[in-house]
N, C-alpha and C. Protein backbone atom coordinates (compact mmCIF):
# COMPACT_ATOMS: atom_id res chain seq x y z
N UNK A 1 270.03 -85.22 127.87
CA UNK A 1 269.63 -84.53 126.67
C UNK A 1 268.70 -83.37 127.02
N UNK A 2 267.82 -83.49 127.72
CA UNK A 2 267.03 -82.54 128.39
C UNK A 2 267.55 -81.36 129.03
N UNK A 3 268.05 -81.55 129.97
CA UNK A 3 269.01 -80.68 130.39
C UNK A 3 270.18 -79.69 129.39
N UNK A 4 270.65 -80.44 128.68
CA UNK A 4 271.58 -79.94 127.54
C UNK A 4 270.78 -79.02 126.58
N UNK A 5 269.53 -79.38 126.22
CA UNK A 5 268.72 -78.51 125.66
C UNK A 5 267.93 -77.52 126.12
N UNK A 6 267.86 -77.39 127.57
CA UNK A 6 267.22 -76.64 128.36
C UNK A 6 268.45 -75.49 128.56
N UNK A 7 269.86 -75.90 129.06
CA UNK A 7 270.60 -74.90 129.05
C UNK A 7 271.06 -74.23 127.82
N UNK A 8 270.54 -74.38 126.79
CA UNK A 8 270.65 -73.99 125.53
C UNK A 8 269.58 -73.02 125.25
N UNK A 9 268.35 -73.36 125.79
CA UNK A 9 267.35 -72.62 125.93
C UNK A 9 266.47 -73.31 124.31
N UNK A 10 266.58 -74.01 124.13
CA UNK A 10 265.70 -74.87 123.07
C UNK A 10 265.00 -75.87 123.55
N UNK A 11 263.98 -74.90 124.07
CA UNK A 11 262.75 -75.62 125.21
C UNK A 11 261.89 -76.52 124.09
N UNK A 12 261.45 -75.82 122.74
CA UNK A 12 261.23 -76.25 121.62
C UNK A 12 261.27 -77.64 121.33
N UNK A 13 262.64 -78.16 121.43
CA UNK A 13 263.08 -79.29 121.25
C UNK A 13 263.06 -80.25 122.27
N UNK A 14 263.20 -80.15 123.74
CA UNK A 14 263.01 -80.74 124.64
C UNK A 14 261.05 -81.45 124.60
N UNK A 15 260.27 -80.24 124.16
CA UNK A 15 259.13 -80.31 124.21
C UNK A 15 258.92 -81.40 122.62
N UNK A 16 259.48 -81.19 121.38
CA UNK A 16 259.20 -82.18 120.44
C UNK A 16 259.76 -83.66 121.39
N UNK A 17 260.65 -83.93 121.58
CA UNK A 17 261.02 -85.08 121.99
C UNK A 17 260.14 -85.81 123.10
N UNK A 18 259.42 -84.80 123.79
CA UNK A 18 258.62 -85.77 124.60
C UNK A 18 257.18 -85.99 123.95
N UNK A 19 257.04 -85.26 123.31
CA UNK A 19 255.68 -85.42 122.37
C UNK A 19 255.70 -86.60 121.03
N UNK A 20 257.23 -86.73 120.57
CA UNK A 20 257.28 -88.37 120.00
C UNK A 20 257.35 -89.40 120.92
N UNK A 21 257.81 -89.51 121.64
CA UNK A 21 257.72 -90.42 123.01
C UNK A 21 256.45 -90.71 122.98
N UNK A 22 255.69 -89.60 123.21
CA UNK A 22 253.80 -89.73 123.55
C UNK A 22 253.02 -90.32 122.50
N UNK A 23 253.37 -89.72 120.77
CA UNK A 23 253.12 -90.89 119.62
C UNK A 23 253.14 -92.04 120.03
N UNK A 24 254.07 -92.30 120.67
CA UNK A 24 254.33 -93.96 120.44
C UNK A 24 253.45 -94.60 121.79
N UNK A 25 253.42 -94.33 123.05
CA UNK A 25 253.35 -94.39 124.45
C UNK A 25 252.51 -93.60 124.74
N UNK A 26 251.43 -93.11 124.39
CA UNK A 26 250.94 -91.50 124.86
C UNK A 26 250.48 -91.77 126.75
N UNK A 27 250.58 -93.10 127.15
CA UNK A 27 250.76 -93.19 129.21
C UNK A 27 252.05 -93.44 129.41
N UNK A 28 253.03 -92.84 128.35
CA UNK A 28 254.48 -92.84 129.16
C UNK A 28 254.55 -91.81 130.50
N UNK A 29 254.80 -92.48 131.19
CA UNK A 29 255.07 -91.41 132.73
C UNK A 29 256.08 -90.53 132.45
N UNK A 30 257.20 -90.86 132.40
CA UNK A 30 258.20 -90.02 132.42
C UNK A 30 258.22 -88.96 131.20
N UNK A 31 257.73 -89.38 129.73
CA UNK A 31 257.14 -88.44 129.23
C UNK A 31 256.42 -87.25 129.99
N UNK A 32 255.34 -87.79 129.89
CA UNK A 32 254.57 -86.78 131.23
C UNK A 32 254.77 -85.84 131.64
N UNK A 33 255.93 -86.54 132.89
CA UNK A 33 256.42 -85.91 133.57
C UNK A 33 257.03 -84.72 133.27
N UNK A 34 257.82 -85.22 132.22
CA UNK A 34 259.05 -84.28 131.43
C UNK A 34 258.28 -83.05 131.31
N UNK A 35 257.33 -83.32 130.10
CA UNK A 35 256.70 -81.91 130.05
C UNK A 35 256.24 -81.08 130.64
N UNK A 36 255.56 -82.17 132.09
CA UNK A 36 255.25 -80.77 132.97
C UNK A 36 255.99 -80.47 133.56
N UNK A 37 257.10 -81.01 134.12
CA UNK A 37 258.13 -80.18 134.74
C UNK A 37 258.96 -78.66 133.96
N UNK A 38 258.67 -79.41 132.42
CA UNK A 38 259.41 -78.13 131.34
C UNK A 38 258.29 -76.97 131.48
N UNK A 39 256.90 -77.37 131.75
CA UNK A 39 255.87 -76.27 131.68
C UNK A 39 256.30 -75.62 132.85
N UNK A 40 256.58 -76.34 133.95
CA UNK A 40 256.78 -76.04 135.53
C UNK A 40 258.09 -74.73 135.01
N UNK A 41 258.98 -74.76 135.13
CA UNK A 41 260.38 -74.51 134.32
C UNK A 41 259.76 -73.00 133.60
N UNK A 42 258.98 -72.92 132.94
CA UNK A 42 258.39 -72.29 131.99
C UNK A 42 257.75 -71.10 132.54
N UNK A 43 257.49 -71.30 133.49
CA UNK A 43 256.22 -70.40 134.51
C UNK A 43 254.79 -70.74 133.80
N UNK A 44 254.49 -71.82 133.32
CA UNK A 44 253.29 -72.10 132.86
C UNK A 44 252.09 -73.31 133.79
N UNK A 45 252.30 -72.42 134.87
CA UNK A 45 251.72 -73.33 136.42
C UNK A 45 250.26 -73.92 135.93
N UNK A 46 249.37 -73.68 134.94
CA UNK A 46 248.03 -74.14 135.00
C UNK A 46 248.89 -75.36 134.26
N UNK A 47 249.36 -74.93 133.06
CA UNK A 47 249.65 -76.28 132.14
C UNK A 47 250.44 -77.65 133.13
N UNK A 48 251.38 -76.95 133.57
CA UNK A 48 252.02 -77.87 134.28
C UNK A 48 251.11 -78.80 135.75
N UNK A 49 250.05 -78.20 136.20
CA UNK A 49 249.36 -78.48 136.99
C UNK A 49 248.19 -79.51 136.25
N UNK A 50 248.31 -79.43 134.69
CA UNK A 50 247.33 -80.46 134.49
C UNK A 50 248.37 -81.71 133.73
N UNK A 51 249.27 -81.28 133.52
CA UNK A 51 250.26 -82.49 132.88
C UNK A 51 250.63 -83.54 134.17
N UNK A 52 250.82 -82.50 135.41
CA UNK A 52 251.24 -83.49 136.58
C UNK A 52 249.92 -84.38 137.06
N UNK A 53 248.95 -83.76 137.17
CA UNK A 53 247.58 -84.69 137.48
C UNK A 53 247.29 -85.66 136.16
N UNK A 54 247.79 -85.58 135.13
CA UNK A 54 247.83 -86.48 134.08
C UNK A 54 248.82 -87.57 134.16
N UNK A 55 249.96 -87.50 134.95
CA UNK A 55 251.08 -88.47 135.19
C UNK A 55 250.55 -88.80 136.64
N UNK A 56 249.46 -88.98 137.02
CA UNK A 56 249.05 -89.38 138.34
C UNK A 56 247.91 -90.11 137.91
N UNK A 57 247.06 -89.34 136.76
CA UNK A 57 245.99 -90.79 136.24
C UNK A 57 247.00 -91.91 135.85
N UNK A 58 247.66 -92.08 135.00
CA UNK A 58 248.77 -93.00 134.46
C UNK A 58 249.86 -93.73 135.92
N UNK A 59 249.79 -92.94 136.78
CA UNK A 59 251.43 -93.77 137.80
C UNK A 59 250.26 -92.97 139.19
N UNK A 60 249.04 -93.23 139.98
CA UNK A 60 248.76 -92.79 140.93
C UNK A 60 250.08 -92.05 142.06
N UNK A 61 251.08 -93.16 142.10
CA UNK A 61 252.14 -93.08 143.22
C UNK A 61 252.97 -92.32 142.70
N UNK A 62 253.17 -91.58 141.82
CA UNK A 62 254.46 -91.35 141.14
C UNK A 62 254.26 -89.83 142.13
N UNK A 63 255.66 -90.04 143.06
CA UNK A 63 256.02 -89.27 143.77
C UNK A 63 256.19 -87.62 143.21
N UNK A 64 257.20 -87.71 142.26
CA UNK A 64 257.51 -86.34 141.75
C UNK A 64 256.65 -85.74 140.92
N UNK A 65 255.62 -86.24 140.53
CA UNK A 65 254.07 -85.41 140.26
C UNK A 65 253.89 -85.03 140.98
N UNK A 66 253.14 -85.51 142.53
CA UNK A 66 252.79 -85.11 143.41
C UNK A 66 253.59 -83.82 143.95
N UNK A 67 254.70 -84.07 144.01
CA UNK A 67 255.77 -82.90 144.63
C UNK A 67 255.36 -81.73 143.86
N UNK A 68 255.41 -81.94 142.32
CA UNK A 68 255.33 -80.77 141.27
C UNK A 68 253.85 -80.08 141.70
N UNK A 69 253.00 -80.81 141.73
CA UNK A 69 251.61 -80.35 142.04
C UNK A 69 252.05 -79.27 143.62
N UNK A 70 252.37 -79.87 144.78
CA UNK A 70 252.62 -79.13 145.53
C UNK A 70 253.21 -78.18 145.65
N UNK A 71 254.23 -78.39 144.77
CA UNK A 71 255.25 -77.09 145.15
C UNK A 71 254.92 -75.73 144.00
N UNK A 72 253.28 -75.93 142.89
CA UNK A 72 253.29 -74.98 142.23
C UNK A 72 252.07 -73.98 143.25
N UNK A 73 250.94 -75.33 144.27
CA UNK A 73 249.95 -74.64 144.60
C UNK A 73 250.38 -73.84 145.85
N UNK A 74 252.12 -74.36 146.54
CA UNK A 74 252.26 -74.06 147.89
C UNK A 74 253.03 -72.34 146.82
N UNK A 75 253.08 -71.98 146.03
CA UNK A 75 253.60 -70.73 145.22
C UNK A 75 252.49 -69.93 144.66
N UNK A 76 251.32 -70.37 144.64
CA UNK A 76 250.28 -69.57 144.20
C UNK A 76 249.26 -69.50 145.47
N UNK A 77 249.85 -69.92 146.48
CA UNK A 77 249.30 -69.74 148.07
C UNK A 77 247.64 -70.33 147.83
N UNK A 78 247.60 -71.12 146.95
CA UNK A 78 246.44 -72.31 147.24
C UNK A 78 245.98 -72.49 147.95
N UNK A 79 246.21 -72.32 149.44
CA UNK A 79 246.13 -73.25 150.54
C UNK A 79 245.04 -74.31 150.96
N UNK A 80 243.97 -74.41 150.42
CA UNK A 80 242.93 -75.50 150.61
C UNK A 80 243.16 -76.60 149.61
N UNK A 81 243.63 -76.56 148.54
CA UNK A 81 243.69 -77.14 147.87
C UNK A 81 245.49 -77.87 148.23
N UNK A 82 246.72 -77.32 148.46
CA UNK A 82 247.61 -77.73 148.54
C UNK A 82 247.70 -78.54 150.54
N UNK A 83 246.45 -78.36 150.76
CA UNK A 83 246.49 -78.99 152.10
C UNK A 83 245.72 -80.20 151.41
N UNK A 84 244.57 -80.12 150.78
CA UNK A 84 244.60 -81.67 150.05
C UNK A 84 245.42 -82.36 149.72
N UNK A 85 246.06 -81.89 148.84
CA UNK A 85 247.11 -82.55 148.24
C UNK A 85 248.50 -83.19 148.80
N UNK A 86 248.91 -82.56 150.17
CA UNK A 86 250.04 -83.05 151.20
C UNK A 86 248.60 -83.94 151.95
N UNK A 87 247.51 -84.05 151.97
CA UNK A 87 247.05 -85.01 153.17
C UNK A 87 246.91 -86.49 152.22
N UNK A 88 246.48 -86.23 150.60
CA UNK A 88 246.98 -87.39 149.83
C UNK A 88 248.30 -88.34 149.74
N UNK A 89 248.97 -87.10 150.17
CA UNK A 89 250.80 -87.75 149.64
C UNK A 89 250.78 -88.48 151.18
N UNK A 90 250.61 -87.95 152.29
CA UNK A 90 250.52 -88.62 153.37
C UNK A 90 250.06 -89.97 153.47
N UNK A 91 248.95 -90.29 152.94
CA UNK A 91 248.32 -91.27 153.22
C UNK A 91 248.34 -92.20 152.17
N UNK A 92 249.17 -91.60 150.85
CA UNK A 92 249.77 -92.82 149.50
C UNK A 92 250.59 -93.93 150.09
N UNK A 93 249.77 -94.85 149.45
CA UNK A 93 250.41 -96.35 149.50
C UNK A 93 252.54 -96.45 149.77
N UNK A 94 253.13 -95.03 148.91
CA UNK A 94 253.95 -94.84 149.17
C UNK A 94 254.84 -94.81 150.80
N UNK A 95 254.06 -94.28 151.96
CA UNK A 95 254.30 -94.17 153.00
C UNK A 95 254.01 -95.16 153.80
N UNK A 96 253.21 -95.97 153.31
CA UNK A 96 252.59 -97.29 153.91
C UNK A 96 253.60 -98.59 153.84
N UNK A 97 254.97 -98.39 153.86
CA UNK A 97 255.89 -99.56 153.77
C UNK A 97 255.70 -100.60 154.55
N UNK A 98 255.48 -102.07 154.15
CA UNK A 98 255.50 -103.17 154.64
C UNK A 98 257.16 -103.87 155.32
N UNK A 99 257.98 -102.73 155.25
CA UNK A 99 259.24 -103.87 155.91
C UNK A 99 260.13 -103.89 154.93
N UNK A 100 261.10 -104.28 155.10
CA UNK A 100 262.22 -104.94 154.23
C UNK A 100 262.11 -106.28 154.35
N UNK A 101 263.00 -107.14 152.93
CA UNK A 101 263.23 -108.42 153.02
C UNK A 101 264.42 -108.88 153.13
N UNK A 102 265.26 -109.94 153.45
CA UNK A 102 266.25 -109.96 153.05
C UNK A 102 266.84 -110.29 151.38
N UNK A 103 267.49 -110.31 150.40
CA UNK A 103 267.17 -110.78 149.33
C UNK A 103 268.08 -112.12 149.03
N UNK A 104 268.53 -112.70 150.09
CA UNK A 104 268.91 -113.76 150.33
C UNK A 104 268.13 -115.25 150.68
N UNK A 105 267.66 -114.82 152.29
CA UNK A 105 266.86 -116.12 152.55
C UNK A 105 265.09 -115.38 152.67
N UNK A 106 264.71 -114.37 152.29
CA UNK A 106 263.65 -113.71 152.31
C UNK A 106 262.96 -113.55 153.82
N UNK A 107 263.83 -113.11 154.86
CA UNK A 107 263.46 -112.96 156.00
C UNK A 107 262.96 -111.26 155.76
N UNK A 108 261.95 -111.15 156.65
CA UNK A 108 261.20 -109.61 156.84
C UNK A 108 261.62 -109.20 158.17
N UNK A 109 261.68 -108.06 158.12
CA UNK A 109 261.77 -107.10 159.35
C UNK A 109 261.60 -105.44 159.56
N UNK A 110 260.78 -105.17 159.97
CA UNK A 110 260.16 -103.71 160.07
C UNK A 110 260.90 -102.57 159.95
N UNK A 111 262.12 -102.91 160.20
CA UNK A 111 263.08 -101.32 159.57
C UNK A 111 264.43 -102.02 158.64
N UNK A 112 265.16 -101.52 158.28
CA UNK A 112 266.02 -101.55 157.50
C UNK A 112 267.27 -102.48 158.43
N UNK A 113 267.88 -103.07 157.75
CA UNK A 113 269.07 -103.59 158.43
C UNK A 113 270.36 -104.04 157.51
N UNK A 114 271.20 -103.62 158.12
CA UNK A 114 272.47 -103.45 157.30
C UNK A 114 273.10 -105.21 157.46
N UNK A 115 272.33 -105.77 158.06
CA UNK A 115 272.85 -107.39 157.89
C UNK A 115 271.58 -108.25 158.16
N UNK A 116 270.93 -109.41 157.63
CA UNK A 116 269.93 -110.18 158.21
C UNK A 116 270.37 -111.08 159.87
N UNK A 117 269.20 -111.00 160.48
CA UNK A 117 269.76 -111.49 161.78
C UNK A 117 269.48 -112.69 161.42
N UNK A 118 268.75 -113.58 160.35
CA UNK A 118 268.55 -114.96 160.09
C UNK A 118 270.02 -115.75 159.46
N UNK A 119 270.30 -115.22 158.21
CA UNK A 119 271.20 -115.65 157.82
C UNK A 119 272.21 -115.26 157.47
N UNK A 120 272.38 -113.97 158.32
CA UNK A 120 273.77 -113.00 158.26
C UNK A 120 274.07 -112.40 157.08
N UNK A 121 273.72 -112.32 156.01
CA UNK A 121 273.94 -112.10 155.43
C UNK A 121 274.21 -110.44 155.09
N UNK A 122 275.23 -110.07 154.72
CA UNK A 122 275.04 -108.24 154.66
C UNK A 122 275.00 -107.48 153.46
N UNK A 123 274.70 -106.60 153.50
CA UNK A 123 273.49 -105.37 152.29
C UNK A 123 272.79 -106.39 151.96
N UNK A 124 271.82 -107.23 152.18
CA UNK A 124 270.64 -107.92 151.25
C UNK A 124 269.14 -107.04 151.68
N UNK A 125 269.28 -105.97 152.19
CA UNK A 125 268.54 -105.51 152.94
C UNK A 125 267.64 -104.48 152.10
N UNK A 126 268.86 -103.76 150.95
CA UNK A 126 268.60 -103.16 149.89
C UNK A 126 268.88 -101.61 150.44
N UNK A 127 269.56 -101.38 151.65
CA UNK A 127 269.29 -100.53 152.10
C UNK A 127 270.78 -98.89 151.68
């Protein structure tokens, strides 16, 4: 729907729809998100730069905030500030993976595996 209304150019409407979402939910993430990416979209880099740090109070990890944040300050040549911000994404809980499991007999193992070596089992890996 977003999309369909964006290539229509009834940014208008894309923007009501996430703002009833927010009535109801106002820490919906993907709400959030939506809008700042439409601000992003928009050339409206301050707005969108505080909608994405607003879907980061609400979802800390939420990857594609982070990205949005980067990729507006690595365009307005930020650079002290967008070197913060890649040394955060670095060191988010996100990058810190504990392993896979199997989702069979719940065996762990440090990289991905296309079969468990415990109980053979294959894709339980999730991979």
């Amino acid at each position: 729907l977003e999309r369909a209304y964006f290539e229509l150019g009834q940014y208008g409407e894309i923007n009501k729809l996430y703002e009833r979402i927010l009535e109801k939910d106002p820490n919906n993430a993907m709400a959030l998100l939506g809008l700042a990416n439409l601000a992003s979209k928009k050339g409206e880099h301050d707005r969108a730069l505080l909608q994405y740090r607003h879907v980061l109070e609400v979802d800390p990890d939420n990857l594609s905030a982070r990205a949005g944040i980067i990729r507006i300050l690595s365009q307005q040549n930020r650079w002290p500030q967008l070197s913060s911000e890649v040394d955060t994404l670095i060191n988010s809980a996100a990058f810190n993976h504990a392993g896979y499991a199997c989702a069979t007999c719940g065996h762990h193992e440090p990289e991905a595996a296309w079969y468990c070596p415990q109980c053979k089992a294959v894709g339980t890996f999730g991979v």
